[in-house]
Protein backbone atom coordinates (compact mmCIF):
# COMPACT_ATOMS: atom_id res chain seq x y z
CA UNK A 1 51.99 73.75 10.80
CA UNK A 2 53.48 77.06 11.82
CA UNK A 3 54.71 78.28 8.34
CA UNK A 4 52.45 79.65 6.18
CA UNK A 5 53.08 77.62 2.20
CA UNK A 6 52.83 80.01 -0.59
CA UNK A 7 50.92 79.51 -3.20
CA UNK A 8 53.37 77.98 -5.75
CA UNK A 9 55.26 75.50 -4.56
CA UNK A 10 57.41 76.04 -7.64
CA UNK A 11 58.87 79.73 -6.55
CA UNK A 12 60.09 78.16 -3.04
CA UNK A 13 63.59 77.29 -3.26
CA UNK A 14 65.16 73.62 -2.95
CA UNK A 15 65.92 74.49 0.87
CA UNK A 16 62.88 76.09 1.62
CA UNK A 17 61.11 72.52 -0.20
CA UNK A 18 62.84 70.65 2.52
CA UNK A 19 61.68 72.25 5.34
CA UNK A 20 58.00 71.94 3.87
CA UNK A 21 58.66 68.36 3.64
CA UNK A 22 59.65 68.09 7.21
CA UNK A 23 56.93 70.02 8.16
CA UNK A 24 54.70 67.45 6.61
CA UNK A 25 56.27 64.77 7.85
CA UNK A 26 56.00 65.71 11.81
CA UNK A 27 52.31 66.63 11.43
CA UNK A 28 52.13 63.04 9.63
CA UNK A 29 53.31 61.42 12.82
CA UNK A 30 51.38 63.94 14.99
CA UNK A 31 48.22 62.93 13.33
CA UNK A 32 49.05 59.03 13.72
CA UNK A 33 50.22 59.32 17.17
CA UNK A 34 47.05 61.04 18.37
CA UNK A 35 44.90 58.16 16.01
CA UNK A 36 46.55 55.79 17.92
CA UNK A 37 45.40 56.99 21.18
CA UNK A 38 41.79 57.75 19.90
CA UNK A 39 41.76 53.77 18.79
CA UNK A 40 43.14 52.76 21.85
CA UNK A 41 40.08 54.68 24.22
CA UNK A 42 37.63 53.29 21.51
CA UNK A 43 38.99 50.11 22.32
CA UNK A 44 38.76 50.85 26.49
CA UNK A 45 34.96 52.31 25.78
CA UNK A 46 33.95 48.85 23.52
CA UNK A 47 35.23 46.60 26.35
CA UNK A 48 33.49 48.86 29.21
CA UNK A 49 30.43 48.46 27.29
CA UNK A 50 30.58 44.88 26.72
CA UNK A 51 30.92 44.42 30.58
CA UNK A 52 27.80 46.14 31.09
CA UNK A 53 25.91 44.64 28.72
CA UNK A 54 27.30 41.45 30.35
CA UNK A 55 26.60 42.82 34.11
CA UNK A 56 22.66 43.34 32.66
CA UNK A 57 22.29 39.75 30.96
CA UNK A 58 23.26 38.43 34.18
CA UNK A 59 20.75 40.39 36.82
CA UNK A 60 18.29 39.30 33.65
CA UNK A 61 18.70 35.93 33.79
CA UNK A 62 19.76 35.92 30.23
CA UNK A 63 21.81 33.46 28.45
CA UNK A 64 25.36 33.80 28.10
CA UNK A 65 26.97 35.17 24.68
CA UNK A 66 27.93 32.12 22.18
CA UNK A 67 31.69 31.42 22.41
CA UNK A 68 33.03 33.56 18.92
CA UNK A 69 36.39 31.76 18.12
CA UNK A 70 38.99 33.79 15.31
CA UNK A 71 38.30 33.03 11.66
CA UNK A 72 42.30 32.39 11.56
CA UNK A 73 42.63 34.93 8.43
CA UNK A 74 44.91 37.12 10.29
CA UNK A 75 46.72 33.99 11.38
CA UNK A 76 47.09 33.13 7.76
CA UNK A 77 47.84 36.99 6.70
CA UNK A 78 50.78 36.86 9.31
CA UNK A 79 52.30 34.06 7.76
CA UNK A 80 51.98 35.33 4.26
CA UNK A 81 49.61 32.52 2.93
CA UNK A 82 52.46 29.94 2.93
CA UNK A 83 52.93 26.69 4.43
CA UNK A 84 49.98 24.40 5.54
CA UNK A 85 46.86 24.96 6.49
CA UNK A 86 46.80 22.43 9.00
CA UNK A 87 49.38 23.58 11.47
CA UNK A 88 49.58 26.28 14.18
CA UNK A 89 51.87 29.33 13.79
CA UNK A 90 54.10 27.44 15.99
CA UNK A 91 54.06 24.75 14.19
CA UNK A 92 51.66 22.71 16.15
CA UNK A 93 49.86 19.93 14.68
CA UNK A 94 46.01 21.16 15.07
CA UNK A 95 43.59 18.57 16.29
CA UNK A 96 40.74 19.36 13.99
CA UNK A 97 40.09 17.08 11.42
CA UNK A 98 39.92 17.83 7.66
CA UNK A 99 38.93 15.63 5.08
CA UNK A 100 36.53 13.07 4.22
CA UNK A 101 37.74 10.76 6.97
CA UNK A 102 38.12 8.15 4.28
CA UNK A 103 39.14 5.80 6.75
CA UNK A 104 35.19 5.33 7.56
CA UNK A 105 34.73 3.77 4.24
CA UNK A 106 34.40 0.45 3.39
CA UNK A 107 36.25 -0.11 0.01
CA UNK A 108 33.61 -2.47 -2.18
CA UNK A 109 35.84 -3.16 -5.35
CA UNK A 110 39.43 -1.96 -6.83
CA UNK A 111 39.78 -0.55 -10.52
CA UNK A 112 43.00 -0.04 -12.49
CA UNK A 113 42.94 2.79 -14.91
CA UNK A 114 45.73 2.36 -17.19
CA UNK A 115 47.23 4.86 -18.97
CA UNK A 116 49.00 5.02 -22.50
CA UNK A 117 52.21 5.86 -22.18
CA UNK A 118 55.16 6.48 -24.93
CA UNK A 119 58.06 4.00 -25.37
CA UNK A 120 60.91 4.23 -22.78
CA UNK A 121 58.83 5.74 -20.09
CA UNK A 122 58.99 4.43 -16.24
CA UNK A 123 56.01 2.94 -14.02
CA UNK A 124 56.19 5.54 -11.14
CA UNK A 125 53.31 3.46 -8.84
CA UNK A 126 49.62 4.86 -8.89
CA UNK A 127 47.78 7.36 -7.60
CA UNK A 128 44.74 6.59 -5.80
CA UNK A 129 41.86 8.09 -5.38
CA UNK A 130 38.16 7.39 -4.03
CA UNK A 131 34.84 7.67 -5.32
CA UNK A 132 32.02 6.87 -3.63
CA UNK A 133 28.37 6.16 -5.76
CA UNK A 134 25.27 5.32 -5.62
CA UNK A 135 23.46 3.08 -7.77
CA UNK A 136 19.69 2.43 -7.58
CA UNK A 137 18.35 -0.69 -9.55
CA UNK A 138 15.77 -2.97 -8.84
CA UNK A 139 15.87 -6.21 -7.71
CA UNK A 140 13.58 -8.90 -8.91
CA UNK A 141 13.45 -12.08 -6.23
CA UNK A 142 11.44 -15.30 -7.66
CA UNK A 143 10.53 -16.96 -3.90
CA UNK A 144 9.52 -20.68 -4.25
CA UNK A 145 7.87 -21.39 -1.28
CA UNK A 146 7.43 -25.23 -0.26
CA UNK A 147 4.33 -27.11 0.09
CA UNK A 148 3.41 -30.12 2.64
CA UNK A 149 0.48 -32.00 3.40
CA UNK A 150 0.16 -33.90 6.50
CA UNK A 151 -0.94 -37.34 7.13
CA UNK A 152 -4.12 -35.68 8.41
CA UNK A 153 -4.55 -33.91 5.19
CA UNK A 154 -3.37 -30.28 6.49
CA UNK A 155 -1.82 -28.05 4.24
CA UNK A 156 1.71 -26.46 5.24
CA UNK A 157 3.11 -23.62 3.06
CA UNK A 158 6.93 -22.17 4.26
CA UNK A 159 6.43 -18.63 5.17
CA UNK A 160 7.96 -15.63 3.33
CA UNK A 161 9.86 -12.58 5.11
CA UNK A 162 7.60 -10.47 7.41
CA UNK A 163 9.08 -7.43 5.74
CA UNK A 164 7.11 -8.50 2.42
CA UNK A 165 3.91 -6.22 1.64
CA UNK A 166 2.19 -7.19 -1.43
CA UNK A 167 4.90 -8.41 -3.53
CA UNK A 168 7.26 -5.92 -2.53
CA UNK A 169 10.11 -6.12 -0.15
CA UNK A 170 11.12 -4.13 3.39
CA UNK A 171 14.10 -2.24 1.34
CA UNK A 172 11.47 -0.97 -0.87
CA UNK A 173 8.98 -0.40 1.81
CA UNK A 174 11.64 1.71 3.79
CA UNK A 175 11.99 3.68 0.70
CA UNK A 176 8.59 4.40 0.40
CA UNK A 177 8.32 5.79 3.98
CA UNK A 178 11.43 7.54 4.26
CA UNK A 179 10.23 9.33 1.04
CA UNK A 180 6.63 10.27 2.18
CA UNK A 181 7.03 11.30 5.77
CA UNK A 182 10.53 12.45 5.85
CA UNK A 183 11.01 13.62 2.32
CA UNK A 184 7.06 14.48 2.56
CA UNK A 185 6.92 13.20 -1.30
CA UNK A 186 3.58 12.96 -2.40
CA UNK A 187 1.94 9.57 -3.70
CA UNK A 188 2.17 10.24 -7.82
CA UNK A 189 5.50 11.64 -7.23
CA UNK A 190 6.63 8.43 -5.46
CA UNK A 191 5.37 6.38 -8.58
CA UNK A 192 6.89 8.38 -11.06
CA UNK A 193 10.31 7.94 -9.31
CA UNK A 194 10.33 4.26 -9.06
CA UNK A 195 9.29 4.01 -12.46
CA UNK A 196 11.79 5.60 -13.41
CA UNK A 197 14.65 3.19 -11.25
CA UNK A 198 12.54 0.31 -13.38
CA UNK A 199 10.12 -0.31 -10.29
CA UNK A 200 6.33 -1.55 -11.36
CA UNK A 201 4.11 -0.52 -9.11
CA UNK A 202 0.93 1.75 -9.14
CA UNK A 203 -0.51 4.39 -6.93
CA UNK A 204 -3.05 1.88 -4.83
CA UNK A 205 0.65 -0.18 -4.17
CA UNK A 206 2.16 2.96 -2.67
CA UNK A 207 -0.96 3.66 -0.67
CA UNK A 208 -0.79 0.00 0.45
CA UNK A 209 2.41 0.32 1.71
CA UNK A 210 2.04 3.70 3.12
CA UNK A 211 -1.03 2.26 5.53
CA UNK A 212 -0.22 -1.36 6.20
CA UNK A 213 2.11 -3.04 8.54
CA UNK A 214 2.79 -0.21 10.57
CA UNK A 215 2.30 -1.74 14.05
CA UNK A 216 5.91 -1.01 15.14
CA UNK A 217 5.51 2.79 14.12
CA UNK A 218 2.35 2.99 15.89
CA UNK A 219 3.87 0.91 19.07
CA UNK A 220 6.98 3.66 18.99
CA UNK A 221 4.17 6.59 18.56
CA UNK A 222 2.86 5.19 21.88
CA UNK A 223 5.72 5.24 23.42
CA UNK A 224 6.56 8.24 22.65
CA UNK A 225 3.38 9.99 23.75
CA UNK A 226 3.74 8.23 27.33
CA UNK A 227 7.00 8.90 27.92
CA UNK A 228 6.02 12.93 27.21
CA UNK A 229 3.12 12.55 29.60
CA UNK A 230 5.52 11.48 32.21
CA UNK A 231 6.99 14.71 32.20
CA UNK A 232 6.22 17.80 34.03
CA UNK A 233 4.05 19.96 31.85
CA UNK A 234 2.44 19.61 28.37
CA UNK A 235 1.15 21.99 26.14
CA UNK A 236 -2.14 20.99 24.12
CA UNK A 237 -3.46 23.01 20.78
CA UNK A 238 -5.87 22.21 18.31
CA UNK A 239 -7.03 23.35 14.72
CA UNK A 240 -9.93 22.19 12.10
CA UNK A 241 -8.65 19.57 9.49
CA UNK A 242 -10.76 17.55 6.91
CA UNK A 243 -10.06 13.84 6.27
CA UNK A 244 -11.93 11.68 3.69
CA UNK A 245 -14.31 14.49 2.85
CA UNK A 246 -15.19 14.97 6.63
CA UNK A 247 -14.37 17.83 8.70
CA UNK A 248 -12.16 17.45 12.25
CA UNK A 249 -9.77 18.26 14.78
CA UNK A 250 -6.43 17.79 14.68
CA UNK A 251 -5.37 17.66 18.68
CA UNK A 252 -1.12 18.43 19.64
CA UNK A 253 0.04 17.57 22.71
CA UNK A 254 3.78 18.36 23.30
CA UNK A 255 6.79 19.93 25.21
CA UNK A 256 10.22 21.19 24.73
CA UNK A 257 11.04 17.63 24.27
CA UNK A 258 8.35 15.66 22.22
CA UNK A 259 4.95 16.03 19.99
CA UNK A 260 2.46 13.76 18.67
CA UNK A 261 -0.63 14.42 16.57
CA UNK A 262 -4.18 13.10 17.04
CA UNK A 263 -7.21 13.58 14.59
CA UNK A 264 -10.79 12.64 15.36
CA UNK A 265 -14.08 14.09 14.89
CA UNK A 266 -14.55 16.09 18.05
CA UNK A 267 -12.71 17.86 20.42
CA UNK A 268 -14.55 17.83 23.39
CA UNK A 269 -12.77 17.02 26.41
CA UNK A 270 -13.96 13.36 26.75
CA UNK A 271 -12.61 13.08 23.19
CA UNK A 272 -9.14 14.93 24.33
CA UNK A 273 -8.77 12.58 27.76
CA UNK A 274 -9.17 9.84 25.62
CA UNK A 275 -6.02 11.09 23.27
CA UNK A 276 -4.47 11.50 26.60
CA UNK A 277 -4.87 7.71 27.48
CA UNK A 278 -2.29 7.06 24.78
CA UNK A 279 -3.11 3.80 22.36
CA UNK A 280 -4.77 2.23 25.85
CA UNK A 281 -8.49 2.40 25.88
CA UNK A 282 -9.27 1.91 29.57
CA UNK A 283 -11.82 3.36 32.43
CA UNK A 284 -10.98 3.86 36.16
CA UNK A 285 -12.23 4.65 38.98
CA UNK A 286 -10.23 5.97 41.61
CA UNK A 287 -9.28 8.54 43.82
CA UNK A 288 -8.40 10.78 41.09
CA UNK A 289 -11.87 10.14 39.56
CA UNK A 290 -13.67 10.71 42.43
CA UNK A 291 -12.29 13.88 42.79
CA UNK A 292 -13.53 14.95 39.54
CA UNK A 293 -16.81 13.81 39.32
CA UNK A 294 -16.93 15.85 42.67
CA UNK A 295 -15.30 18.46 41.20
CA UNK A 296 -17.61 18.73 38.11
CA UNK A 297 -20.62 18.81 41.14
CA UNK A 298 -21.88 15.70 40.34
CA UNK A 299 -24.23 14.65 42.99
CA UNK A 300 -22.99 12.44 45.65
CA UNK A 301 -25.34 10.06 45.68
CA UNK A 302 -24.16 9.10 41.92
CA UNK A 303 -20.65 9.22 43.40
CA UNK A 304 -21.44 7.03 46.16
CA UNK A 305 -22.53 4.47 43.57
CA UNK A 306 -19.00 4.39 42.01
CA UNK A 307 -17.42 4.31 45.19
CA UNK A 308 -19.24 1.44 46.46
CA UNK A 309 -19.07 -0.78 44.03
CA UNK A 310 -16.18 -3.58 43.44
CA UNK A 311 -15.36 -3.39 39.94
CA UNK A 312 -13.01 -0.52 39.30
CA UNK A 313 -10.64 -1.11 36.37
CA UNK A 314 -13.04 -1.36 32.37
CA UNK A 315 -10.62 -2.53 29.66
CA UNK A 316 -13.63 -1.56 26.81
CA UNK A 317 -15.79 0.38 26.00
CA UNK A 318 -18.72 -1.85 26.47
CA UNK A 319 -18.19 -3.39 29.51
CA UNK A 320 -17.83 0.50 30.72
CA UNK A 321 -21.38 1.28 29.21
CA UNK A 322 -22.72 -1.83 30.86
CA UNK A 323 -21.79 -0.67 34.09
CA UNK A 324 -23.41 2.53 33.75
CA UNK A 325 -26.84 1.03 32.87
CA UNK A 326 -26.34 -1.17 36.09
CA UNK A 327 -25.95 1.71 37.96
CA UNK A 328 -28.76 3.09 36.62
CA UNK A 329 -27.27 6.91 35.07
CA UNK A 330 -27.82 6.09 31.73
CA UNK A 331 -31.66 6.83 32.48
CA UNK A 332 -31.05 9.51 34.01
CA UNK A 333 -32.17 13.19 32.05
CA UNK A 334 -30.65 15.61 34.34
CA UNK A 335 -28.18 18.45 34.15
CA UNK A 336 -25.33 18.21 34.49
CA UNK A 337 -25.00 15.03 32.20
CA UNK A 338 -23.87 11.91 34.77
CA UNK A 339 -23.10 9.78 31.80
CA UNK A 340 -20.69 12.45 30.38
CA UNK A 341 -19.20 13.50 33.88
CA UNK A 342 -18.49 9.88 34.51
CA UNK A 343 -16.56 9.10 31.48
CA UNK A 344 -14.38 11.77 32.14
CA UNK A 345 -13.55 10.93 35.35
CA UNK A 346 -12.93 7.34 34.76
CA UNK A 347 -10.56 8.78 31.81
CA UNK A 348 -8.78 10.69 34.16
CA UNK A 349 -8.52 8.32 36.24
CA UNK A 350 -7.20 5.89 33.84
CA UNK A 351 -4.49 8.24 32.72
CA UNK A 352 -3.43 8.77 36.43
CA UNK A 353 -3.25 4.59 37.02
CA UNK A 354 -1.36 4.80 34.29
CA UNK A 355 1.42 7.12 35.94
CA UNK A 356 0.95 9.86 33.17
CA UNK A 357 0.41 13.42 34.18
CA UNK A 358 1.81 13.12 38.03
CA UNK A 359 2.86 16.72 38.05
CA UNK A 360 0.52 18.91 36.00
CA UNK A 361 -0.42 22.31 37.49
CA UNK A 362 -3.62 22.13 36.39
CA UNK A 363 -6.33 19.19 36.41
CA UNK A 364 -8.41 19.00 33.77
CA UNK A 365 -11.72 18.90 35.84
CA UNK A 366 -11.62 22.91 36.12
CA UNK A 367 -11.64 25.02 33.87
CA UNK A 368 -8.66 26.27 32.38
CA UNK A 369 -6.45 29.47 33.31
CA UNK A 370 -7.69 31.01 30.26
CA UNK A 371 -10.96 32.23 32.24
CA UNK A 372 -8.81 33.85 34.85
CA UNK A 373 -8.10 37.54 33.81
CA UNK A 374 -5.17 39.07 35.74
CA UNK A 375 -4.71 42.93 35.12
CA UNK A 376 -1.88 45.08 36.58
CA UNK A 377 -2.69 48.55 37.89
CA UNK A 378 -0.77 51.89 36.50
CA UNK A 379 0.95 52.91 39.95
CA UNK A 380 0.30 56.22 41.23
CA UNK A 381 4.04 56.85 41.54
CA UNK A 382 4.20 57.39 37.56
CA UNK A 383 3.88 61.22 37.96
CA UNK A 384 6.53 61.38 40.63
CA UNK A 385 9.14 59.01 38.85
CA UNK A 386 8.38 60.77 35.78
CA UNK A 387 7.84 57.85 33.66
CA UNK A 388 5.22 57.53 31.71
CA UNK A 389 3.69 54.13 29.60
CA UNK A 390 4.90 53.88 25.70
CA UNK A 391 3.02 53.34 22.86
CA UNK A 392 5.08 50.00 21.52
CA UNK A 393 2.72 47.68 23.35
CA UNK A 394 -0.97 46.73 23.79
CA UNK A 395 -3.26 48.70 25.57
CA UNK A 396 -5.13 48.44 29.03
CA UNK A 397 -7.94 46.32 27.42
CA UNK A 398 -6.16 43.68 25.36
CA UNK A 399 -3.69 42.65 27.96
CA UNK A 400 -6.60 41.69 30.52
CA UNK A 401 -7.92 39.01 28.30
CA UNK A 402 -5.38 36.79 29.51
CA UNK A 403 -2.93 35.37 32.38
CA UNK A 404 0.32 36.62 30.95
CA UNK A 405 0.47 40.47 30.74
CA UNK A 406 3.38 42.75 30.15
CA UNK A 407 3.99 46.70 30.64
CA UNK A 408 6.45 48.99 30.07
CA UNK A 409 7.28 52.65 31.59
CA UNK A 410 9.84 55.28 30.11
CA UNK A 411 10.57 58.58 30.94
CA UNK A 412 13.92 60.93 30.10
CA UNK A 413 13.66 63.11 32.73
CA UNK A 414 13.28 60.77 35.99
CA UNK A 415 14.20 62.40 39.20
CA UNK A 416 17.07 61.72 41.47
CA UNK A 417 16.12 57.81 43.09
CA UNK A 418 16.69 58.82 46.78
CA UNK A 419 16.79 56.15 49.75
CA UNK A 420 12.80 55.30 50.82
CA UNK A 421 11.42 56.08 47.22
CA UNK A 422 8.89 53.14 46.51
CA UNK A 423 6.33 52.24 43.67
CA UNK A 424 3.76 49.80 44.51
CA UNK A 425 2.83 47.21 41.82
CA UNK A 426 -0.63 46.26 42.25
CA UNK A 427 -1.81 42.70 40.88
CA UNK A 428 -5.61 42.05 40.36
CA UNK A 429 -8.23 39.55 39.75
CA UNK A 430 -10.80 40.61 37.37
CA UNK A 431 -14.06 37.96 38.30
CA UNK A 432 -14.15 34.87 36.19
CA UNK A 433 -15.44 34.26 32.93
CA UNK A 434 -18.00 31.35 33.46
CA UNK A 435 -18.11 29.11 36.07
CA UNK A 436 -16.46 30.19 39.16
CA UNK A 437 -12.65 29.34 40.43
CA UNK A 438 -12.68 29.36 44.12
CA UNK A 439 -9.13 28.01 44.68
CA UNK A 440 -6.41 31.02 44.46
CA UNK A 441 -4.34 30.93 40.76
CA UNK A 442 -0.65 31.52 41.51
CA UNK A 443 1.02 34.15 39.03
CA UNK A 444 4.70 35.15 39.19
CA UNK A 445 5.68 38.96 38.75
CA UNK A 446 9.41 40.27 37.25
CA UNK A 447 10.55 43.88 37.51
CA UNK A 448 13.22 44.59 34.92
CA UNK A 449 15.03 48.70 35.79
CA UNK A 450 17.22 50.17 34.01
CA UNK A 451 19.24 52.70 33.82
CA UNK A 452 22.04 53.43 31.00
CA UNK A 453 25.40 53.57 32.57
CA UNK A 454 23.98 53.17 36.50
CA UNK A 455 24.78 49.32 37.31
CA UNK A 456 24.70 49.92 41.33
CA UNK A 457 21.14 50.39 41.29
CA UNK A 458 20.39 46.71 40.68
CA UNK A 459 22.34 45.56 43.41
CA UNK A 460 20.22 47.92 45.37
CA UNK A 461 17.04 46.88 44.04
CA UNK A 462 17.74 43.21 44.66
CA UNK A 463 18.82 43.46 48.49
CA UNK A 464 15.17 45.31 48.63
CA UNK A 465 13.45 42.51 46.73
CA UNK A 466 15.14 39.70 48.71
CA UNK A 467 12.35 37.73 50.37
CA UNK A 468 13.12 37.03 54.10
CA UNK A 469 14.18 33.19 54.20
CA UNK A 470 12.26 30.82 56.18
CA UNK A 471 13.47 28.81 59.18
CA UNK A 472 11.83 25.60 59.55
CA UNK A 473 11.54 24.09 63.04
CA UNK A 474 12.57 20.28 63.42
């Protein structure tokens, strides 16, 4: 405003009021003219921003950002909340379905409500509506069975329902299941709530049919556990459990795509190749066991023995044991154990005639990548890139216990990155824990730079990181 208001607006006169108001009103449309154009290069700077942050995801290997689709209230504010809900602005039909999709239903029985209705009045039709209930009740089945005896004095009684436990039938016993391993109701709890639908039964019932008849979940629990081991990896953990007053091991083996549990008493690794075997309890010897019998440095005298002999395949346990005392190592007091080393192998080897585990990385004969310590050296380019390590992560010590390591360099005042600047990252081996690995452990290494608002420099850094292809002569 040029004009300077006094400081009573009641002295000015009713011209000199009218050129205040005008006054106003052009500095009002100033004011909105320049927030327009500040909201229009916040909106430039948000989408700039988003393409960076989408540039970055992408040289990271990230995943893309979930598809965000409009709520549709400022479709609905446009239209002034009128008309229905179900149609475009254009008057479109829209293909997504509302409702209950009653047309899925099954109608079970038809009621007519009547109503009471005053003299003279006109029957206008009905209006429908449905319900859907549930309705738990039990059912009581008396099941005469027929007797015969034969001419020969034999006794034949018709048989009842597979699906029958105890007196109880498979609707019940599907109740009971889905309750206690899906609903993870415990046993009393299960009582009280069939007591309560008019249900007799007692807690040793429950536990009855909690336990019996289960061959076709344990057939589908094998199945599932050698389909897994057909894949490409697993992943194995274990943790102390008690059962019946005894203490244990509870074993998972898994992937992104299945898990199974296994409890028994030990967890030693004849105990684990046997959980490994699946629901099969068999003993091979083959080329697989071989290997890890040599592996595990068993003499090869003992590994001729196996080697020589005809029988190869043990479907028990005992007629595996037998063999060893014809072979002689069951006598045998020596370190390492040949009994021991030889159940293993033939476990392995069992799980590999069995087509399981094709593609593992690591056999279970060594030992496991948890011995091999990795460590990462600082770079004595730190100083010159003036970066320095931050204090959000572990230090030097704790990230060499393992195989999978991770560090991280800042720095606010890093020089100019000139053409021919280089910082050498330095992988090493720290020596084994235990026995020793002689064959070379592969490890994978990912550089990550970044720089807020320089994108070309990852272009720059790839081209350098590019590994040379290689041409394979015919």
């Amino acid at each position: 405003m040029t004009a300077r208001t006094p400081d009573s607006l009641e002295r000015l006169s009713h011209a000199d009021l009218i050129g205040v108001v005008r006054e106003l009103i052009g500095e009002v449309g100033r004011l909105r003219a320049e927030n327009e154009k500040l909201g229009f290069a916040l909106k430039e700077l948000k989408a700039e921003h988003q393409a960076v942050k989408d540039e970055l995801a992408r040289l990271k290997n990230l995943p893309p950002r979930p598809p965000q689709k409009p709520s549709g209230m400022d479709k609905a504010t446009d239209r002034g909340g009128s008309g229905s809900s179900d149609k475009s602005p254009a008057g479109e039909k829209s293909s997504r379905r509302r409702g209950s999709q009653l047309d899925k239903l099954t109608i079970g029985a038809t009621v007519v409500v009547t109503a009471k209705a005053p003299a003279g009045s006109r029957r206008k039709g009905y209006e429908e509506i449905v319900v859907q209930d549930l309705s738990l009740s039990p059912q009581v089945t008396l099941y005469r069975r027929e007797r015969w005896e034969t001419p020969e004095g034999e006794r034949i009684i018709a048989e009842l329902d597979p699906g029958i436990v105890g007196g109880y039938g498979p609707n019940l016993h599907r109740f009971v299941l889905a309750l206690h391993f899906s609903g993870q109701v415990t046993c009393e709890r299960i009582v009280a709530l069939l007591h309560g639908m008019g249900v007799r039964i007692s807690k040793r019932q429950v536990v009855r049919l909690l336990t019996v008849k289960l061959e076709t979940f344990r057939a589908e629990d094998a199945a599932v556990l050698k389909a897994g081991l057909g894949g490409a990896y697993v992943t194995v953990d274990d943790t102390g459990a008690r059962h019946a007053g005894k203490s244990g091991y509870t074993t998972q083996i898994g992937s992104n795509t299945f898990t199974v549990f296994r409890t028994g008493p030990s967890k030693s690794r004849e105990a684990f190749l046997s959980r490994l075997c699946g629901s099969t309890t068999l003993y091979v010897i083959n080329d697989a066991a071989l290997g890890y019998m040599k592996d595990r440095q068993l003499p090869q005298a003992v590994i001729d023995k196996f080697a020589d002999h005809k029988e190869r395949i043990f479907s028990r346990p005992e007629n595996w044991e037998r063999h060893l005392q014809a072979l002689g190592l069951t006598d045998l007091k020596v370190t390492p154990d040949p009994v021991l080393i030889a159940s293993e192998a033939a476990l392995w080897g069992a799980i590999r005639h069995q087509g399981l585990l094709q593609d593992t990385p690591v056999r279970p004969g060594r030992q496991s990548y948890r011995a091999v310590r990795l460590s990462l050296l600082e770079p004595a380019e730190l100083p010159v890139l003036g970066v320095s390590a931050t204090s959000g992560q572990p230090d030097a010590n704790q990230i060499k216990r393992g195989t999978v390591l991770s560090r991280r360099w800042v720095g606010n005042r890093a020089p100019a990155v000139v053409d021919g600047m280089t910082a050498k990252l330095i992988v090493q081996r720290e020596p084994d824990q235990g026995t020793t690995i002689d064959d070379a452990v592969p490890f994978g290494l990912a550089v990550t730079l970044s720089m807020p608002g320089v994108v070309e420099l990852y272009d720059q850094a790839r081209l350098r990181l590019r590994l040379p292809e290689k041409i394979r002569g015919r």
